[in-house]
C-alpha atoms as a PDB file:
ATOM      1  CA  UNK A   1     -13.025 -35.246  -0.631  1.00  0.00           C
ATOM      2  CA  UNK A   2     -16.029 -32.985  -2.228  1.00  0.00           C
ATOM      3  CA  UNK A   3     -15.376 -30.773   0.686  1.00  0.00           C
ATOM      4  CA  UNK A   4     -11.627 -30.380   0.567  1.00  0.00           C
ATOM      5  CA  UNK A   5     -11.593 -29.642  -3.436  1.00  0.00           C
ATOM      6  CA  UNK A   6     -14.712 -27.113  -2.952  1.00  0.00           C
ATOM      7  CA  UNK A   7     -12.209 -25.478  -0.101  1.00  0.00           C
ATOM      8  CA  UNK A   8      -8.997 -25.393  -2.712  1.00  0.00           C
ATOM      9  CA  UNK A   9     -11.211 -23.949  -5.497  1.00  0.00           C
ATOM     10  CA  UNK A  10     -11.987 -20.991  -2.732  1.00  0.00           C
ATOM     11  CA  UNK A  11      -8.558 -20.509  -1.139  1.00  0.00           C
ATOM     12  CA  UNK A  12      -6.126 -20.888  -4.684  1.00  0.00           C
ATOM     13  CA  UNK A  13      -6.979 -17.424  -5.940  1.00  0.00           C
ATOM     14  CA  UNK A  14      -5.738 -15.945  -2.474  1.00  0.00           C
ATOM     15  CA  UNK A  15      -2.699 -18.289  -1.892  1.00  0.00           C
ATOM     16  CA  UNK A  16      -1.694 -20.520  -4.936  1.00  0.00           C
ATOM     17  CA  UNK A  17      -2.977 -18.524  -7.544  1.00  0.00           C
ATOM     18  CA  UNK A  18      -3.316 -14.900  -6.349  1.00  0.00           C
ATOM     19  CA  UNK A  19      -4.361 -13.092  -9.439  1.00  0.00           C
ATOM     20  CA  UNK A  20      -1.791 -10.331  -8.962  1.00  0.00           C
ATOM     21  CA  UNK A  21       0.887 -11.627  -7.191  1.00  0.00           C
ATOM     22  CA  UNK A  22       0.959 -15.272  -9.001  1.00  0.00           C
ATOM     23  CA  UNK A  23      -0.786 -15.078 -12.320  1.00  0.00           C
ATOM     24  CA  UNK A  24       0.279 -10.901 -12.843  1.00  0.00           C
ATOM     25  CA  UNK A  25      -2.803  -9.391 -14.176  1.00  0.00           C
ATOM     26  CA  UNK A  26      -4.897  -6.298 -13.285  1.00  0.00           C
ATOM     27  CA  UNK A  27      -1.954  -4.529 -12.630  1.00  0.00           C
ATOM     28  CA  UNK A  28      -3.192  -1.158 -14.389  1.00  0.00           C
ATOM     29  CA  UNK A  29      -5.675  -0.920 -11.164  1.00  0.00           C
ATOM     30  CA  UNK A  30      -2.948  -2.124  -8.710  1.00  0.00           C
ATOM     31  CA  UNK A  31      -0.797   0.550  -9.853  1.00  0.00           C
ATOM     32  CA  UNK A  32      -3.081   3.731  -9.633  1.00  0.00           C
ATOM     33  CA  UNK A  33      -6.075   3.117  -7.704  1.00  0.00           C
ATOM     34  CA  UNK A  34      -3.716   1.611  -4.730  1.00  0.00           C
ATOM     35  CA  UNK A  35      -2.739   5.371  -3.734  1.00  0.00           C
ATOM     36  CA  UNK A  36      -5.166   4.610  -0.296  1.00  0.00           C
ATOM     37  CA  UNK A  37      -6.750   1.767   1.654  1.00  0.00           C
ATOM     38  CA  UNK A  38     -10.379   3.210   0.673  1.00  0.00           C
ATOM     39  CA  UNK A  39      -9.446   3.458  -2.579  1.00  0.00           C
ATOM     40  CA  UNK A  40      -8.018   0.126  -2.624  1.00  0.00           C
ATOM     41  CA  UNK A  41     -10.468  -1.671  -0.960  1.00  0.00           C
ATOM     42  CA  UNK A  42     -13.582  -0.382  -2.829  1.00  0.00           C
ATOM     43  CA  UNK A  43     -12.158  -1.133  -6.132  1.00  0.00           C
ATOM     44  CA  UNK A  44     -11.324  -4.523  -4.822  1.00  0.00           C
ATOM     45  CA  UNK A  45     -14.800  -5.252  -3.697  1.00  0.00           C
ATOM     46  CA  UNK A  46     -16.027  -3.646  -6.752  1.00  0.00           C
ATOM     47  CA  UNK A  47     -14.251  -6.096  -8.944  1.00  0.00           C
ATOM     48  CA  UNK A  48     -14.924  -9.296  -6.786  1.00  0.00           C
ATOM     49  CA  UNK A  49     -18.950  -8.239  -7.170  1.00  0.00           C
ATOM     50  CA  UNK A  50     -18.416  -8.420 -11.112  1.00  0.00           C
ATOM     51  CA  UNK A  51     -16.010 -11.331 -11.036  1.00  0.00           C
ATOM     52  CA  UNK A  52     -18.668 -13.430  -8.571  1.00  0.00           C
ATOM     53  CA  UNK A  53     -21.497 -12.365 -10.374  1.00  0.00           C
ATOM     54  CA  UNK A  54     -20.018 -12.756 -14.312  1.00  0.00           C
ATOM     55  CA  UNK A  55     -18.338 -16.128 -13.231  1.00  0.00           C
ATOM     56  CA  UNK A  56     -22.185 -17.620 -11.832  1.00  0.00           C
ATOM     57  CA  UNK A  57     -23.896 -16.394 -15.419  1.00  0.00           C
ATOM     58  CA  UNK A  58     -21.381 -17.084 -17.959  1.00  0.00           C
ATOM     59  CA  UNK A  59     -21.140 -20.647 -16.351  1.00  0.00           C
ATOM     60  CA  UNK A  60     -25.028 -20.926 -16.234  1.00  0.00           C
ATOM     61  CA  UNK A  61     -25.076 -19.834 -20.233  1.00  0.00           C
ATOM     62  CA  UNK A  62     -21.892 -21.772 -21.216  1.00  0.00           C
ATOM     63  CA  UNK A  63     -24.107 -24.867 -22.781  1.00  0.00           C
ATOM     64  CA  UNK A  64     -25.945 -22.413 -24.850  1.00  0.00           C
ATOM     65  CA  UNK A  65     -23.404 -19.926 -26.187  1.00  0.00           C
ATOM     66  CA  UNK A  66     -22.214 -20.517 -29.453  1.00  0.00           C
ATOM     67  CA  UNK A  67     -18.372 -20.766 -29.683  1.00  0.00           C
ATOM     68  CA  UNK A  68     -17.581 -18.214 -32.434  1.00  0.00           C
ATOM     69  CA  UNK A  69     -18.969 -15.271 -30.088  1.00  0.00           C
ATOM     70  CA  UNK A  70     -18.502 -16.304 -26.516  1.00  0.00           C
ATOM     71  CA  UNK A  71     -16.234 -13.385 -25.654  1.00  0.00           C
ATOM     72  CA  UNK A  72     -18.832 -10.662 -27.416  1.00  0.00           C
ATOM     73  CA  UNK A  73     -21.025 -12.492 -24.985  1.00  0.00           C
ATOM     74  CA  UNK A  74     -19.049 -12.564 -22.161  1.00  0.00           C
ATOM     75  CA  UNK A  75     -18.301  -8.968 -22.724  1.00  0.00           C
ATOM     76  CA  UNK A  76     -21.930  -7.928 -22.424  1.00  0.00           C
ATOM     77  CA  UNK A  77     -22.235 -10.151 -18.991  1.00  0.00           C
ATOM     78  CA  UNK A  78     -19.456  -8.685 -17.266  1.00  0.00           C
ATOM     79  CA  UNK A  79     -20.411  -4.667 -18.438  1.00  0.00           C
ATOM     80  CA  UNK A  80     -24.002  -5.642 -17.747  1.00  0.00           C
ATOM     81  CA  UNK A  81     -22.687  -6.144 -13.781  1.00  0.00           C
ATOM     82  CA  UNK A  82     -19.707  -2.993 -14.162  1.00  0.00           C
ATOM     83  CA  UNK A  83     -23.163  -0.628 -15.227  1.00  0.00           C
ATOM     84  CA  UNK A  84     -24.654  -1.654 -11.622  1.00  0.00           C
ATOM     85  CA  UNK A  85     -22.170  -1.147  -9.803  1.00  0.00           C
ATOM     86  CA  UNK A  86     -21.099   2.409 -11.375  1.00  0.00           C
ATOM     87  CA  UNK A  87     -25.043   3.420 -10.694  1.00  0.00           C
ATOM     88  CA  UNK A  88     -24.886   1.950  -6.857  1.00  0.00           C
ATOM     89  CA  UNK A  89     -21.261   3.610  -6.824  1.00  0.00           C
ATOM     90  CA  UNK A  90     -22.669   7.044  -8.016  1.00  0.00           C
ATOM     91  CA  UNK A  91     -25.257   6.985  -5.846  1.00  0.00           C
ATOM     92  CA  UNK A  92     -24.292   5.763  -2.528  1.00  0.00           C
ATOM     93  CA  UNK A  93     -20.311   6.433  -2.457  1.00  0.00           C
ATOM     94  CA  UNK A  94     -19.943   9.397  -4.752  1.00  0.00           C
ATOM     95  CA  UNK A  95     -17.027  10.525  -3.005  1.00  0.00           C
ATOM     96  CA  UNK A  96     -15.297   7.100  -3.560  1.00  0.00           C
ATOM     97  CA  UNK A  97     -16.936   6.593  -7.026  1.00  0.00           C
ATOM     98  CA  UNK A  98     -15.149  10.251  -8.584  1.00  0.00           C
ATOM     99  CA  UNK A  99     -11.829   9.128  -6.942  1.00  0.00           C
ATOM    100  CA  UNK A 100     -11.504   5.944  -8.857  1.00  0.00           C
ATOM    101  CA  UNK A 101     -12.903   7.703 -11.742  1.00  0.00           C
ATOM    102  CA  UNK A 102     -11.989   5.708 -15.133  1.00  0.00           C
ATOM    103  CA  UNK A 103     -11.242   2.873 -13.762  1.00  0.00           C
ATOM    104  CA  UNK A 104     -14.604   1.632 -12.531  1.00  0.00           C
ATOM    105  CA  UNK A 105     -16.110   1.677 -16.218  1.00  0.00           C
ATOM    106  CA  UNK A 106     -12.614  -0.173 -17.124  1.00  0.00           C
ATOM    107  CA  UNK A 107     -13.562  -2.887 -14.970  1.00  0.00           C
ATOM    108  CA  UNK A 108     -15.272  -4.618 -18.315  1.00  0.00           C
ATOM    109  CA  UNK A 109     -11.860  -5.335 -19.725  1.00  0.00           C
ATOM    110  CA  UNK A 110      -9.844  -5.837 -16.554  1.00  0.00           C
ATOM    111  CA  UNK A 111      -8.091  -9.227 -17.424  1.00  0.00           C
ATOM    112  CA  UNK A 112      -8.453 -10.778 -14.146  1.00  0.00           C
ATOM    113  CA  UNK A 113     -12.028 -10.808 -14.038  1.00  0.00           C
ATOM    114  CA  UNK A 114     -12.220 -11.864 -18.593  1.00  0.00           C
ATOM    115  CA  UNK A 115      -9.085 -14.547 -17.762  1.00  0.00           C
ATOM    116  CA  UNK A 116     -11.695 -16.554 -15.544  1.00  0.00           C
ATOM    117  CA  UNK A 117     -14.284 -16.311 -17.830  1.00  0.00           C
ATOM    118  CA  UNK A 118     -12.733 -17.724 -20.263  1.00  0.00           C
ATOM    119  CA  UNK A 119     -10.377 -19.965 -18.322  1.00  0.00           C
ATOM    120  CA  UNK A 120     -12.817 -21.580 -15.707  1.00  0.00           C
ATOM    121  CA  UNK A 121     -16.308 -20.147 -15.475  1.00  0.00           C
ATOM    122  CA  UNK A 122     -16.637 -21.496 -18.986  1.00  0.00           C
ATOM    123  CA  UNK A 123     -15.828 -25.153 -18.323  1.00  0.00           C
ATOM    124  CA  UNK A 124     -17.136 -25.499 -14.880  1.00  0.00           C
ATOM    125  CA  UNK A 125     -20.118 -25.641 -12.447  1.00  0.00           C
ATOM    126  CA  UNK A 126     -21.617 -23.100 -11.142  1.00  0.00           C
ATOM    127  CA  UNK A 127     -20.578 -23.508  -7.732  1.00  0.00           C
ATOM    128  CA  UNK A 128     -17.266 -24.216  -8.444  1.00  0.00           C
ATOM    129  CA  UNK A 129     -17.295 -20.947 -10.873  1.00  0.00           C
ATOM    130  CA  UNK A 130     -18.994 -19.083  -7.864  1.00  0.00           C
ATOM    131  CA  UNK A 131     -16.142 -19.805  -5.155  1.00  0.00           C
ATOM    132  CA  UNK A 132     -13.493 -19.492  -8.015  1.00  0.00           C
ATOM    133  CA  UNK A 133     -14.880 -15.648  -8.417  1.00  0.00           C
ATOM    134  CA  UNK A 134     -14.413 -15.086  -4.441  1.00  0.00           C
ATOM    135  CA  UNK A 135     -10.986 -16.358  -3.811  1.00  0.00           C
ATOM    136  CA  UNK A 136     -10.062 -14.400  -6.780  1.00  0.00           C
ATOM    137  CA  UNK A 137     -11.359 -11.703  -5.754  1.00  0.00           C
ATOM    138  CA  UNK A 138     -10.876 -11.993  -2.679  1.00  0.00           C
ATOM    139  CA  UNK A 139      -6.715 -12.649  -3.441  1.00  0.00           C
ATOM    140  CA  UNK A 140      -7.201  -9.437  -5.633  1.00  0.00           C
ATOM    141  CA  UNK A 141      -8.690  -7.301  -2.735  1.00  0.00           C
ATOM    142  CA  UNK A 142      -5.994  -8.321  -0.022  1.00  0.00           C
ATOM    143  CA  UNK A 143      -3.174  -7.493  -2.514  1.00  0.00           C
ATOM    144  CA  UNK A 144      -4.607  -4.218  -3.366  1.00  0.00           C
ATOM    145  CA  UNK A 145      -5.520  -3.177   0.155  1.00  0.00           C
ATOM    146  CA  UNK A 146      -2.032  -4.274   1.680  1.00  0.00           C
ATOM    147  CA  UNK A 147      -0.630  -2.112  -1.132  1.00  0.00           C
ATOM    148  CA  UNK A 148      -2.843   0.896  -0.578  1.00  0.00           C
ATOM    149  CA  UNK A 149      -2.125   0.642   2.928  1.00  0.00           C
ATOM    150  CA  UNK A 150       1.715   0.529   2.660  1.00  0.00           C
ATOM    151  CA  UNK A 151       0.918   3.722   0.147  1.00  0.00           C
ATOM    152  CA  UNK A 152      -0.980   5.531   2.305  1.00  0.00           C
ATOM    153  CA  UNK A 153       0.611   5.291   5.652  1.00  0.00           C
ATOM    154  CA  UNK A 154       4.427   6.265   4.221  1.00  0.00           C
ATOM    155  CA  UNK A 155       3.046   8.706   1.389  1.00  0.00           C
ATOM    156  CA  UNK A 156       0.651  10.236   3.582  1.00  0.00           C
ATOM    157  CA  UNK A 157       0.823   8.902   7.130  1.00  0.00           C
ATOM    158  CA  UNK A 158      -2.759   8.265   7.342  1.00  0.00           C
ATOM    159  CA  UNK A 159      -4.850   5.167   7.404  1.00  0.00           C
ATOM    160  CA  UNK A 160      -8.300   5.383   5.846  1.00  0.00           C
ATOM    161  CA  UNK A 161      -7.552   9.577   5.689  1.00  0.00           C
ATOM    162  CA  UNK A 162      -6.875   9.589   9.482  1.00  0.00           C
ATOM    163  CA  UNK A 163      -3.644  10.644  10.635  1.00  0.00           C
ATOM    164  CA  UNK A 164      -1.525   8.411  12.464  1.00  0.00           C
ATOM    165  CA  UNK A 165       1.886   9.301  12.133  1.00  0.00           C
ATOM    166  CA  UNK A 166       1.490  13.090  14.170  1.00  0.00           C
ATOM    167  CA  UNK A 167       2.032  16.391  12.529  1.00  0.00           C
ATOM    168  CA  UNK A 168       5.659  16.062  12.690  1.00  0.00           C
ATOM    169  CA  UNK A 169       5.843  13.201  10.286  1.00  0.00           C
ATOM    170  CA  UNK A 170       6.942  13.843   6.691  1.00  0.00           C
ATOM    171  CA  UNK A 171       5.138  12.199   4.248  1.00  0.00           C
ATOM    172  CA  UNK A 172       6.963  10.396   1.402  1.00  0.00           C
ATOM    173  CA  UNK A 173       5.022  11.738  -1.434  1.00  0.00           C
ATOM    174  CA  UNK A 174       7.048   9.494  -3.831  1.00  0.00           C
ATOM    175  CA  UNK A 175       5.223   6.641  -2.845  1.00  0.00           C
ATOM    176  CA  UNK A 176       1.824   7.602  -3.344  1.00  0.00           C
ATOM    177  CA  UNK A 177       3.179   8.203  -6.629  1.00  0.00           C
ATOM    178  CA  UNK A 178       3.530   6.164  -9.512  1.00  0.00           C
ATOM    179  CA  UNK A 179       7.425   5.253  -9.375  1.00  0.00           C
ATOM    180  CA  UNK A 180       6.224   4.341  -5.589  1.00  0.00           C
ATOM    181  CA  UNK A 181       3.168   2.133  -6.667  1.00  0.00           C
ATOM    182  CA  UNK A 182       5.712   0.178  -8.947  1.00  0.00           C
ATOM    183  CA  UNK A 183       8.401  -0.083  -6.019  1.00  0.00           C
ATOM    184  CA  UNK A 184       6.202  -1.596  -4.161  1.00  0.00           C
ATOM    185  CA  UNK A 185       4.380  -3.620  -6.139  1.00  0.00           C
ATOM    186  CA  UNK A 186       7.939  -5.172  -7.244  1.00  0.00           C
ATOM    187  CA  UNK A 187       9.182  -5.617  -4.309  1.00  0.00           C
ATOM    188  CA  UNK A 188       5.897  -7.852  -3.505  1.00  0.00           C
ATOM    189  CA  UNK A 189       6.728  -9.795  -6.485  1.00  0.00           C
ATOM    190  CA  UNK A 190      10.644 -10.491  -6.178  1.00  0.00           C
ATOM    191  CA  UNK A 191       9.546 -11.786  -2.779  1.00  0.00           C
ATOM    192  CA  UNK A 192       6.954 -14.398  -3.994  1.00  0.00           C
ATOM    193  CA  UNK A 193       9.631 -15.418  -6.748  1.00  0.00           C
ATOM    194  CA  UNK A 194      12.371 -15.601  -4.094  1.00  0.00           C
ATOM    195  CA  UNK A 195       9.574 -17.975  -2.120  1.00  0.00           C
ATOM    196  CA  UNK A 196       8.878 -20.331  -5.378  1.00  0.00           C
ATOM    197  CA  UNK A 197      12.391 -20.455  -6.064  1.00  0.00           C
ATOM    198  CA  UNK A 198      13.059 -21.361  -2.466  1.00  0.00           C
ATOM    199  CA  UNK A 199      10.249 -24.182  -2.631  1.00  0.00           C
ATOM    200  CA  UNK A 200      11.455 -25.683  -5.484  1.00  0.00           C
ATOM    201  CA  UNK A 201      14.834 -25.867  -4.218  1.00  0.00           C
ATOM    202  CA  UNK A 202      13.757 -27.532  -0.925  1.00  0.00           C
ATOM    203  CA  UNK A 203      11.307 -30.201  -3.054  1.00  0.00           C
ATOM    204  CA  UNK A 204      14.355 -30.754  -5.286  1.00  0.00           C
ATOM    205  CA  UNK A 205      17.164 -31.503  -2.157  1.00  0.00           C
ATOM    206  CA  UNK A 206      14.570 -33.674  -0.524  1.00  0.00           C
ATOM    207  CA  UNK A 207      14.074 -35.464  -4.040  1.00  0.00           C
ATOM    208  CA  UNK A 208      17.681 -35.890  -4.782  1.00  0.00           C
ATOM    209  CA  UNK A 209      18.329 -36.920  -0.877  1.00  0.00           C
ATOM    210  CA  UNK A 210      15.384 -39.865  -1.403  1.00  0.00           C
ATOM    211  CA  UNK A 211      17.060 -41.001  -4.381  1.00  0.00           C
ATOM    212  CA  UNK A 212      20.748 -41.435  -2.464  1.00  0.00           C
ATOM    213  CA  UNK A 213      18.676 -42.950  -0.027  1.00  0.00           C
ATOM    214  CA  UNK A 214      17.235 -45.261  -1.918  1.00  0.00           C
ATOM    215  CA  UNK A 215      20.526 -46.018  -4.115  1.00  0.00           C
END
């Protein structure tokens, strides 16, 4: 039972409650870093570093914050982690580090990775906060990469800057920019509404066919 609840605390952030898909937030860095998959995926593994490592601290300190300034506090934590990885960034992946630019440093008040703080890291264990931060993240990086993806190969027809599509392809360059990001991003959306509405319909015809059953 231990096991299984451990496992639904890890998989909920990529299924249940995907962070962009379910729950909507971090969608300023969905929007324009999603351009390409290497964009994509290094802000998504960016985030899911300061996510994991915030969520472990914050719920190691929780006991011993006072109330009135736990988000000041939290606030430090999380920059504290978005300062290392802008310095391991800048000096291992400078090429990938200028071309997400801003939004590295804006990591600190990304709402995904402040929303757990505050909503889970801060009333559970440590382990529980720890595999909380990598489905999120985790739900946040496969969101961001399928989206980059999509981005690159009809905006640019390239994957990871390779071309794929030959030189006689003609690159959509709408989609790589922003009325494209939003497209997408909405059309990912209207589909996991049109899937909960779908559910709930099913649940509510096998509810009402249990009750003429029973009547």
């Amino acid at each position: 039972m231990a096991q299984r609840s451990l496992w639904k605390e890890f998989t909920k952030g990529i299924i249940q409650e995907n962070p962009t898909l379910c729950i909507v937030l971090g969608l300023c860095p969905t929007l324009a870093i999603s351009t390409s998959l290497k964009n994509a995926f290094g802000m998504g593994i960016a985030a899911t570093f300061v996510l994991v490592c915030s969520n472990i601290i914050i719920s190691i300190i929780k006991n011993i914050v006072p109330n009135k300034i736990r988000i000041p506090i939290y606030i430090v934590v999380i920059a504290t982690f978005v300062s290392i990885v802008e310095m391991v960034m800048g000096a291992y992946t400078p090429a990938l580090y200028k071309a997400l630019g801003i939004f590295v440093p804006l990591i600190v008040v990304n709402c995904i990775i402040l929303g757990r703080a505050e909503a889970f890291a801060n009333k559970n264990s440590v382990l529980r906060s720890l595999l909380d931060g990598i489905g999120m993240g985790v739900g946040f990086t496969v969101v961001l990469a399928f989206i980059g993806l999509i981005r690159e190969i009809i905006g640019d027809g390239k994957i990871w800057s390779y071309p794929i599509l030959g030189a006689h392809y003609e690159p959509m360059l709408i989609i790589i920019m922003p009325p494209g990001g939003f497209f997408i991003l909405g059309s990912m959306l209207a589909y996991m509404k049109w899937k909960n509405i779908r559910k709930e319909t099913q649940k509510l015809k096998l509810k009402q066919a249990e009750i003429r059953a029973h009547s």
